[in-house]
Protein backbone atom coordinates (compact mmCIF):
# COMPACT_ATOMS: atom_id res chain seq x y z
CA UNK A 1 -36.70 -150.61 43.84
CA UNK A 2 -36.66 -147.01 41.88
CA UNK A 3 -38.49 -146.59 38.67
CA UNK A 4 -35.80 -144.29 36.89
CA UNK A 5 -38.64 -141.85 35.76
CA UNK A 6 -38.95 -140.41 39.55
CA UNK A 7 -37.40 -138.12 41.09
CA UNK A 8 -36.13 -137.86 44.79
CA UNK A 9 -39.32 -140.71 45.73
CA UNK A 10 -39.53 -140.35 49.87
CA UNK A 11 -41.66 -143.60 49.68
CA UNK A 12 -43.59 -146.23 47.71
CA UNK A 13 -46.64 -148.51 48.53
CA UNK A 14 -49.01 -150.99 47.20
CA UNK A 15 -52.12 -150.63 46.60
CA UNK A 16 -54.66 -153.19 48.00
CA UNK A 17 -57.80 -153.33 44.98
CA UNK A 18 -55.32 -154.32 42.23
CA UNK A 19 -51.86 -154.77 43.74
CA UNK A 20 -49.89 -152.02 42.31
CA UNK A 21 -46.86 -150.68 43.13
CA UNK A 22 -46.31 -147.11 43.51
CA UNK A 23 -43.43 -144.27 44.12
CA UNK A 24 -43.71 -140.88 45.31
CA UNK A 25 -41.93 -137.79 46.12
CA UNK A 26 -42.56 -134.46 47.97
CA UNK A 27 -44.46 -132.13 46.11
CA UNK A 28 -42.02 -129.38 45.33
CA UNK A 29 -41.29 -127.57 41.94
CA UNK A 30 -37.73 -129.29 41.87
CA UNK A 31 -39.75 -132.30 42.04
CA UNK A 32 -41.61 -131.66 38.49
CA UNK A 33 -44.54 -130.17 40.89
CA UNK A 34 -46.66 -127.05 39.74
CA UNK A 35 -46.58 -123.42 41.05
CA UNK A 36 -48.43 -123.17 44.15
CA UNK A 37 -51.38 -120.95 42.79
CA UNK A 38 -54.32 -123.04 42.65
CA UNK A 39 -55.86 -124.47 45.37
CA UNK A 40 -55.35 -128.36 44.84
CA UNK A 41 -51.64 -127.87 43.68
CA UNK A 42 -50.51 -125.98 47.36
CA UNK A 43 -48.21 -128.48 49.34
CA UNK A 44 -50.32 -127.94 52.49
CA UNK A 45 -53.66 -129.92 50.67
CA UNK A 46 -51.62 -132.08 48.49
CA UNK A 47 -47.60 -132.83 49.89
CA UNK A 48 -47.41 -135.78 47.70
CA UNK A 49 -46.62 -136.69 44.64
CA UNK A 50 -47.70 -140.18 43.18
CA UNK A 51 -45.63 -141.40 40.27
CA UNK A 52 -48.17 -143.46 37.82
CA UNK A 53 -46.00 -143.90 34.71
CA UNK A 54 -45.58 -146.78 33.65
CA UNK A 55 -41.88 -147.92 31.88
CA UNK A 56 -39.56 -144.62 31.01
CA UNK A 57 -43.18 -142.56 30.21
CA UNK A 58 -42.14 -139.32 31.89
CA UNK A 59 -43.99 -136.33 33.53
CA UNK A 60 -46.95 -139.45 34.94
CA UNK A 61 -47.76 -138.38 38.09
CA UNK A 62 -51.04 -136.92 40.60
CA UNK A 63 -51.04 -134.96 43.24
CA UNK A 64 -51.87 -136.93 46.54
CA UNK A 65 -51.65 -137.52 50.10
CA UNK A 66 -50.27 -140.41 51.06
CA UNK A 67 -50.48 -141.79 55.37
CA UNK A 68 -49.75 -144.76 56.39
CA UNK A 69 -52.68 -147.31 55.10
CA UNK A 70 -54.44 -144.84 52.58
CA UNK A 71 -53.37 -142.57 49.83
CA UNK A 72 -56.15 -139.45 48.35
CA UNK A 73 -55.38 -139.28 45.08
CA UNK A 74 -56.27 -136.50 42.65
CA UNK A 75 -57.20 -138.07 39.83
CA UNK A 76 -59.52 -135.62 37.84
CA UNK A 77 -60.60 -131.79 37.74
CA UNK A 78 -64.30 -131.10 37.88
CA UNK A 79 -66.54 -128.32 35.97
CA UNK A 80 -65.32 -125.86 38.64
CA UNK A 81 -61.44 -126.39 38.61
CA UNK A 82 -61.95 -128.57 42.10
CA UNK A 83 -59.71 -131.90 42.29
CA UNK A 84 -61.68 -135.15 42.34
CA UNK A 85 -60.33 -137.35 44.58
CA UNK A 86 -60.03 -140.92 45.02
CA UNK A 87 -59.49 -143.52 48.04
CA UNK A 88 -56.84 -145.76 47.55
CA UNK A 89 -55.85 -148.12 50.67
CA UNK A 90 -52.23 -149.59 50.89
CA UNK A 91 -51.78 -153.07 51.52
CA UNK A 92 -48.17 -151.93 52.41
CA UNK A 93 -46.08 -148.32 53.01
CA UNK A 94 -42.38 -147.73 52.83
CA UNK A 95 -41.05 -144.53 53.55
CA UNK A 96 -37.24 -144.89 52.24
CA UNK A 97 -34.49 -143.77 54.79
CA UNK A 98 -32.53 -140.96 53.46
């Protein structure tokens, strides 16, 4: 399944606390990603790029890493400009064959 909002998703998964169902794509600039200036947005700290929309809301997603049974997702900035992070584990992981 594709959620029409993202755009070239390498993946989804599920995550385990509540069950939801996410997309996400490499973290490039064609992708909707940022400039590679600061330090949470380079691709080396943060490839990812979870789509959190929800129903044709564009632009709704966090910069992330996703492996195979966890995803660190960005989902804050604190006083100092550093990301604040959260833990999600994946119930399940599907990277899509191109």
């Amino acid at each position: 399944m594709y959620y029409t909002y993202t755009k070239n998703p390498i993946g989804c998964f599920t995550e385990k606390e509540y069950g939801q169902y996410f997309e996400y794509s490499d973290n490039t600039i064609l992708n909707g990603g940022t400039e590679y200036d600061e330090g949470m947005c380079h691709p080396w700290n943060y490839p990812h790029m979870v789509w959190v929309a929800r129903h044709n809301m564009e632009g709704g997603w966090r910069h992330a890493i996703v492996k195979k049974t966890v995803a660190h997702v960005v989902v804050d900035e604190d006083d100092y400009g550093q990301p604040v992070v959260e833990i999600w584990m994946l119930k399940k992981n599907n990277v899509y064959i191109a």
